[in-house]
N, C-alpha and C. Protein backbone atom coordinates (compact mmCIF):
# COMPACT_ATOMS: atom_id res chain seq x y z
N UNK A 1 144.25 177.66 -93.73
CA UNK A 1 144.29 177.15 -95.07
C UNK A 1 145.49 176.21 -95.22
N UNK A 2 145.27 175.29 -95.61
CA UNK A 2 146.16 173.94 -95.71
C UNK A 2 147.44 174.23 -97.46
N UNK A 3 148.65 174.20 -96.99
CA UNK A 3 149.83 174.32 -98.69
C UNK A 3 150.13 173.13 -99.01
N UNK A 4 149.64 173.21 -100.06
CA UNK A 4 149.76 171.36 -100.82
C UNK A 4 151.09 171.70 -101.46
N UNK A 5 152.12 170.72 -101.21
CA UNK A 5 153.28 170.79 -101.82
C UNK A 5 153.59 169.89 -103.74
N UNK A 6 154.44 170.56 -104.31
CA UNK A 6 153.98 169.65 -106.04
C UNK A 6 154.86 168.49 -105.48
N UNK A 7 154.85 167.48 -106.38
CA UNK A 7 155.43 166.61 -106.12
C UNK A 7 157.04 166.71 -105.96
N UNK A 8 157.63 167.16 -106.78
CA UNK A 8 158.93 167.68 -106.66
C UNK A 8 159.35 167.85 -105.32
N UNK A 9 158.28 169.12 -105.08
CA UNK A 9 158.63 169.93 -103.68
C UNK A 9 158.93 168.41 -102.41
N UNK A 10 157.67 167.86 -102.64
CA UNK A 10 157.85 166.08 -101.74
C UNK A 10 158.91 165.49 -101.93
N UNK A 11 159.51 165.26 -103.29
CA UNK A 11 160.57 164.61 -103.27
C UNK A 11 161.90 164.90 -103.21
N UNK A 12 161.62 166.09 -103.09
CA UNK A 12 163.13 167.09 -102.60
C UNK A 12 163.32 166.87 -101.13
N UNK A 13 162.16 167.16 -100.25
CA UNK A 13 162.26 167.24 -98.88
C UNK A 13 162.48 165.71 -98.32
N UNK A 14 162.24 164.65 -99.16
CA UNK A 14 162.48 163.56 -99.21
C UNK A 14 163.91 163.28 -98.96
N UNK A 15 164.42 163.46 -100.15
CA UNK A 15 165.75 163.13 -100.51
C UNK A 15 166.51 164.11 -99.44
N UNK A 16 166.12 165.33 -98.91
CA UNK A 16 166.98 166.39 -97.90
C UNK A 16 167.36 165.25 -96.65
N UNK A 17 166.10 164.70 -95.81
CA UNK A 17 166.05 163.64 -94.95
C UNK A 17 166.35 162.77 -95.38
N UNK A 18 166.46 161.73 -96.68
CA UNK A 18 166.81 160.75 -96.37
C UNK A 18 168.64 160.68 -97.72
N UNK A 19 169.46 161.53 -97.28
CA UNK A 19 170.60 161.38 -98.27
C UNK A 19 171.12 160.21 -98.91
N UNK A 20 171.12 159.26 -98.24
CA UNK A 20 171.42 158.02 -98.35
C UNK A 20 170.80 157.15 -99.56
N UNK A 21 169.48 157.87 -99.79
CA UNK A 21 168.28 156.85 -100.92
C UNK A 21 169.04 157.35 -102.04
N UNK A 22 169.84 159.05 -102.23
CA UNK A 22 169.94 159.43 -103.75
C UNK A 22 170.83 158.39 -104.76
N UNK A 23 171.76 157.81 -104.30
CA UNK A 23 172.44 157.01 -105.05
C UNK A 23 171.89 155.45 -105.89
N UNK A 24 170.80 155.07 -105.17
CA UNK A 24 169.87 154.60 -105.57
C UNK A 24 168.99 155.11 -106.62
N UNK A 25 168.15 156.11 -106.19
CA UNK A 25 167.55 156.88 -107.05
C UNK A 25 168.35 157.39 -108.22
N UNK A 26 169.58 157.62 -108.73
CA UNK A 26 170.28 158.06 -109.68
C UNK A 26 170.36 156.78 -110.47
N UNK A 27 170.53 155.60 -109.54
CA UNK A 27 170.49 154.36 -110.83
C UNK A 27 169.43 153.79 -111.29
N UNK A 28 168.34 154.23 -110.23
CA UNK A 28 166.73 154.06 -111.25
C UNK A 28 166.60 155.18 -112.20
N UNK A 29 166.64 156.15 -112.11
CA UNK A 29 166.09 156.80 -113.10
C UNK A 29 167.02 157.29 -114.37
N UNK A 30 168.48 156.54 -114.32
CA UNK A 30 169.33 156.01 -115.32
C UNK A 30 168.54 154.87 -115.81
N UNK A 31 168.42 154.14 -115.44
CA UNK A 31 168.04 152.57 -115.93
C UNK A 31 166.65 152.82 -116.36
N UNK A 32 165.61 153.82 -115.61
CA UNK A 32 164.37 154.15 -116.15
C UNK A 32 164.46 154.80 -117.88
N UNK A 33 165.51 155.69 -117.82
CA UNK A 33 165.91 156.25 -118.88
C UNK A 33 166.65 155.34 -120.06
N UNK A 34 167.65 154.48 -119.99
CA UNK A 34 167.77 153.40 -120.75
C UNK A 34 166.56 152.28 -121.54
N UNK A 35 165.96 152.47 -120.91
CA UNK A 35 164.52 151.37 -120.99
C UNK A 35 163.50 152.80 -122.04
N UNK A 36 163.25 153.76 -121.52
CA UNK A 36 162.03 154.83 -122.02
C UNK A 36 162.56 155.67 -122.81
N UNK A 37 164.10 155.99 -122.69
CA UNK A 37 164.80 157.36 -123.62
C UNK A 37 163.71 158.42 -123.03
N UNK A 38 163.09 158.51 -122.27
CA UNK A 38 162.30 159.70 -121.92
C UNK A 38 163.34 161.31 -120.97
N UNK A 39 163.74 161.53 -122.00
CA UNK A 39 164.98 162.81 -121.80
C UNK A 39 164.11 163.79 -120.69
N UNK A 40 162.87 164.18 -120.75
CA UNK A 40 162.64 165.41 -119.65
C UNK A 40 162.63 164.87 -118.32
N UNK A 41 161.88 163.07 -118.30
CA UNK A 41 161.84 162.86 -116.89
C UNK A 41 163.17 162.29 -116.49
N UNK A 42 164.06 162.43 -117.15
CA UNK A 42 165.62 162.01 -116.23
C UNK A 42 165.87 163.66 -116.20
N UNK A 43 166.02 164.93 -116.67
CA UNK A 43 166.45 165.85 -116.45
C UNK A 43 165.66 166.56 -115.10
N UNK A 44 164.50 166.10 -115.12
CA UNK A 44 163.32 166.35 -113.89
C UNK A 44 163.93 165.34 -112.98
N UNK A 45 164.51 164.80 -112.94
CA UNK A 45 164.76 163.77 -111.77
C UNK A 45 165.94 164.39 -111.28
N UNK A 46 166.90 164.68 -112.40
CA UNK A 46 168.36 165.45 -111.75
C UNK A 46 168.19 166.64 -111.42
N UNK A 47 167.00 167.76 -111.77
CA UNK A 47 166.73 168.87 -110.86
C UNK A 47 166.32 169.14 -110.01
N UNK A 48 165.57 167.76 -109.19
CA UNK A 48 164.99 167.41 -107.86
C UNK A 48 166.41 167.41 -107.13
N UNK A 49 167.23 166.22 -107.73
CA UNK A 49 168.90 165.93 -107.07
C UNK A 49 169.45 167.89 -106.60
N UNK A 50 169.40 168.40 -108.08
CA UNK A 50 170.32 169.47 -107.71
C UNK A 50 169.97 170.56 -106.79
N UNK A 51 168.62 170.25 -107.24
CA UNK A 51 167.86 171.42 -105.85
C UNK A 51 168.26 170.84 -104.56
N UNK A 52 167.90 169.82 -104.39
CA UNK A 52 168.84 168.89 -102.74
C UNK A 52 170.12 169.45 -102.65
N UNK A 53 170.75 169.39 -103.78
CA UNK A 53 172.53 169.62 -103.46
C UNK A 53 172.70 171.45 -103.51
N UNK A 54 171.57 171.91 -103.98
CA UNK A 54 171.80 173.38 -103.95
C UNK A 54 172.52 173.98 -105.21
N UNK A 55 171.06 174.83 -105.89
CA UNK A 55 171.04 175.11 -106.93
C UNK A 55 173.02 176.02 -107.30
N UNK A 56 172.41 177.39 -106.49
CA UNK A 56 173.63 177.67 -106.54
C UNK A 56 174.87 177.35 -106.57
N UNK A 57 175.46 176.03 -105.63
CA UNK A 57 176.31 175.42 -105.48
C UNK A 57 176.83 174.59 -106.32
N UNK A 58 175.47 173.81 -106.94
CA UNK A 58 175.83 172.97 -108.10
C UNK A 58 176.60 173.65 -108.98
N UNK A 59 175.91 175.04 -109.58
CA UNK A 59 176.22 175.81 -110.51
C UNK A 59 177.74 176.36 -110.35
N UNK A 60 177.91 176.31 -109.46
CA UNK A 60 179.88 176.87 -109.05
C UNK A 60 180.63 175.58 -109.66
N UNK A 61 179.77 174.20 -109.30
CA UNK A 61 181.04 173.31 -109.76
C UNK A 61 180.95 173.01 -110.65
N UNK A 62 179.82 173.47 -111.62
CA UNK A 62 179.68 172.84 -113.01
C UNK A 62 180.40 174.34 -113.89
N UNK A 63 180.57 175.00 -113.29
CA UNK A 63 180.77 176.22 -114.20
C UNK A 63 180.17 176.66 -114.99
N UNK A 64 178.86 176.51 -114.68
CA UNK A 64 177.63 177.10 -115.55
C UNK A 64 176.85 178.48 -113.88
N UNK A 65 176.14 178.95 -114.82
CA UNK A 65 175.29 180.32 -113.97
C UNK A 65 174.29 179.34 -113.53
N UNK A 66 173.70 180.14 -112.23
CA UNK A 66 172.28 179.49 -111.68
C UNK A 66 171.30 179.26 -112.72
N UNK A 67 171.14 180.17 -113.32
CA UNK A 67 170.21 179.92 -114.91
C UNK A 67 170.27 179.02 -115.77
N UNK A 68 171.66 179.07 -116.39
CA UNK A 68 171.75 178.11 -116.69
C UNK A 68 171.83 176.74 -116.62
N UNK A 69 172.31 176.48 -115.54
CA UNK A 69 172.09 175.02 -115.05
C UNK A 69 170.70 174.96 -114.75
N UNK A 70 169.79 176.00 -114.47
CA UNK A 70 168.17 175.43 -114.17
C UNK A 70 167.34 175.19 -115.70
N UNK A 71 168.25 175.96 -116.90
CA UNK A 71 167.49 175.95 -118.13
C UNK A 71 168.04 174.33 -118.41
N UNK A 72 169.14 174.30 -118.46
CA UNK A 72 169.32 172.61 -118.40
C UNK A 72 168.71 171.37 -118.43
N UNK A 73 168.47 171.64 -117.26
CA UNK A 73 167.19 170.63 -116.20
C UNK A 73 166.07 171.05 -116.37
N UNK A 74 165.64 172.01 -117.15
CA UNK A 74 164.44 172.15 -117.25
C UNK A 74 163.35 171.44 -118.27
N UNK A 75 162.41 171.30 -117.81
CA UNK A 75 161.49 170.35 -118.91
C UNK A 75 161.68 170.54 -120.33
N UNK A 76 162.27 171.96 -120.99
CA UNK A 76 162.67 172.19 -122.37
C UNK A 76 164.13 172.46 -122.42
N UNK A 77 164.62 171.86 -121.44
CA UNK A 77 166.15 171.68 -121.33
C UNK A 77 166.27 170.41 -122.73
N UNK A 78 167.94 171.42 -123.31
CA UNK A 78 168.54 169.80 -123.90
C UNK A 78 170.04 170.09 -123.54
N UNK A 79 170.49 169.67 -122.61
CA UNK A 79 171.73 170.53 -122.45
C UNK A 79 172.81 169.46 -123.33
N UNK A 80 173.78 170.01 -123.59
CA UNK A 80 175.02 169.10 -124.62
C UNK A 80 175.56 168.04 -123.57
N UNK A 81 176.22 167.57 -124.22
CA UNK A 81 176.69 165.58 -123.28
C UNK A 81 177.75 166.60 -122.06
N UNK A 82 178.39 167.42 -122.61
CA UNK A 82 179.38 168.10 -121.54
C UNK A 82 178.57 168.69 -120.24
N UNK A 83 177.39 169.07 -120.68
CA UNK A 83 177.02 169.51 -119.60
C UNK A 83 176.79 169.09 -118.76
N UNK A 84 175.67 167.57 -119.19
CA UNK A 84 175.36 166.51 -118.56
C UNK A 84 176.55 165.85 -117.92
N UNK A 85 177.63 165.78 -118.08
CA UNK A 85 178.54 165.04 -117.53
C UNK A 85 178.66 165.75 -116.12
N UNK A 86 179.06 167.29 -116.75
CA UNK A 86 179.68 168.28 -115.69
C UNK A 86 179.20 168.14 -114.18
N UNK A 87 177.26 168.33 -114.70
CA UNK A 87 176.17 167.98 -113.44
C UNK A 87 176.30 167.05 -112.93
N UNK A 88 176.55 165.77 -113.04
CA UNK A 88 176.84 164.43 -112.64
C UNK A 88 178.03 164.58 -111.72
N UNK A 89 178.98 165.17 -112.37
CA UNK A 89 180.56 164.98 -111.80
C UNK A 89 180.33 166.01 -110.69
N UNK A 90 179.40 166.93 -110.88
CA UNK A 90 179.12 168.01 -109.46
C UNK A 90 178.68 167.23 -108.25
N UNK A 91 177.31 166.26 -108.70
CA UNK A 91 176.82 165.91 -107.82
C UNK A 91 177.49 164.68 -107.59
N UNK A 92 178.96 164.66 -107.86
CA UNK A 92 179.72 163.22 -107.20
C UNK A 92 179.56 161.86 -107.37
N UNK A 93 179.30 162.04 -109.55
CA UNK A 93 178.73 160.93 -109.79
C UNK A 93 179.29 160.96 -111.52
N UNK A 94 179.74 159.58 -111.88
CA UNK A 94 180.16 159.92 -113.39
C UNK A 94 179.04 159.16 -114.29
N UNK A 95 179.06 159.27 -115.84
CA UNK A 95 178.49 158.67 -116.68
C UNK A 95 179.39 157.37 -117.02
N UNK A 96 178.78 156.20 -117.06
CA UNK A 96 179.51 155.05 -117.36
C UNK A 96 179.06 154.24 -117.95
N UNK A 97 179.09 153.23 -119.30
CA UNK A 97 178.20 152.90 -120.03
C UNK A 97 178.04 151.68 -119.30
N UNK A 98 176.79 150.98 -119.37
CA UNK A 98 176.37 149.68 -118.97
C UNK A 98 175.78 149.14 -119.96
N UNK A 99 176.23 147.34 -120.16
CA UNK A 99 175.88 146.51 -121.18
C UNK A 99 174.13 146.49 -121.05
N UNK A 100 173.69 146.58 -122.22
CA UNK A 100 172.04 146.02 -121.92
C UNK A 100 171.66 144.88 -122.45
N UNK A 101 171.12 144.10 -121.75
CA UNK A 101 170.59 143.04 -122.67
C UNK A 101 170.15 142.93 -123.76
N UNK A 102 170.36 141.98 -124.77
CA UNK A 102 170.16 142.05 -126.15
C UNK A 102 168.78 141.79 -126.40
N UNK A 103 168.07 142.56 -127.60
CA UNK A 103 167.05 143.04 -127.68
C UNK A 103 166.72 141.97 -128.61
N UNK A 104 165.22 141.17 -127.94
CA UNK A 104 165.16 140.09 -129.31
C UNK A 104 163.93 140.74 -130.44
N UNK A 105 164.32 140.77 -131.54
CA UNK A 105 164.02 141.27 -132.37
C UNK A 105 163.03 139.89 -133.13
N UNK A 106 162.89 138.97 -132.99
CA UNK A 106 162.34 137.98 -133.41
C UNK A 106 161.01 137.60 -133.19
N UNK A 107 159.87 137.45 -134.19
CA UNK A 107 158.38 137.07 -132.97
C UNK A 107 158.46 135.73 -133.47
């Protein structure tokens, strides 16, 4: 019998082999998120990251419990800006604002 993996599961084992793509991937799905405001699929994108970096581990440097950092990231996650920072600064990465192009409001 053949185990179909979810997508996640693919893009975890992805990112395990290829370490090098995540820093990339953190500024698409920032910039995806700037453009959509779509809050679950950037928190789904950073729980793919943290599962790579190791749930547990993350959770030591953020000073949050394994739970909690997974309720976080979870699809009914809203975690506070501190938290979000904390996870970032775990996974060796800060929040930094970037200019966006100005929005023409004119037809």
């Amino acid at each position: 019998m053949r185990t179909l993996r979810t997508l996640d599961e693919f893009t975890e084992g992805y990112f395990r082999d290829h370490p090098e793509e995540v820093d990339d991937y953190l500024m698409e799905i920032f910039q995806d998120f700037a453009e959509d405001n779509d809050t679950g699929a950037l928190l789904a994108s950073l729980r793919v990251i943290a599962r790579v970096r190791g749930i547990s581990d993350m959770a030591q440097k953020t000073g949050m419990t394994r739970q909690g950092l997974q309720k976080a990231l979870s699809g009914d996650g809203n975690p506070r800006l501190g938290n979000v920072i904390s996870i970032m600064k775990a996974m060796g990465y800060c929040l930094v604002p970037q200019k966006l192009p100005p929005v023409n409001t004119s037809h």
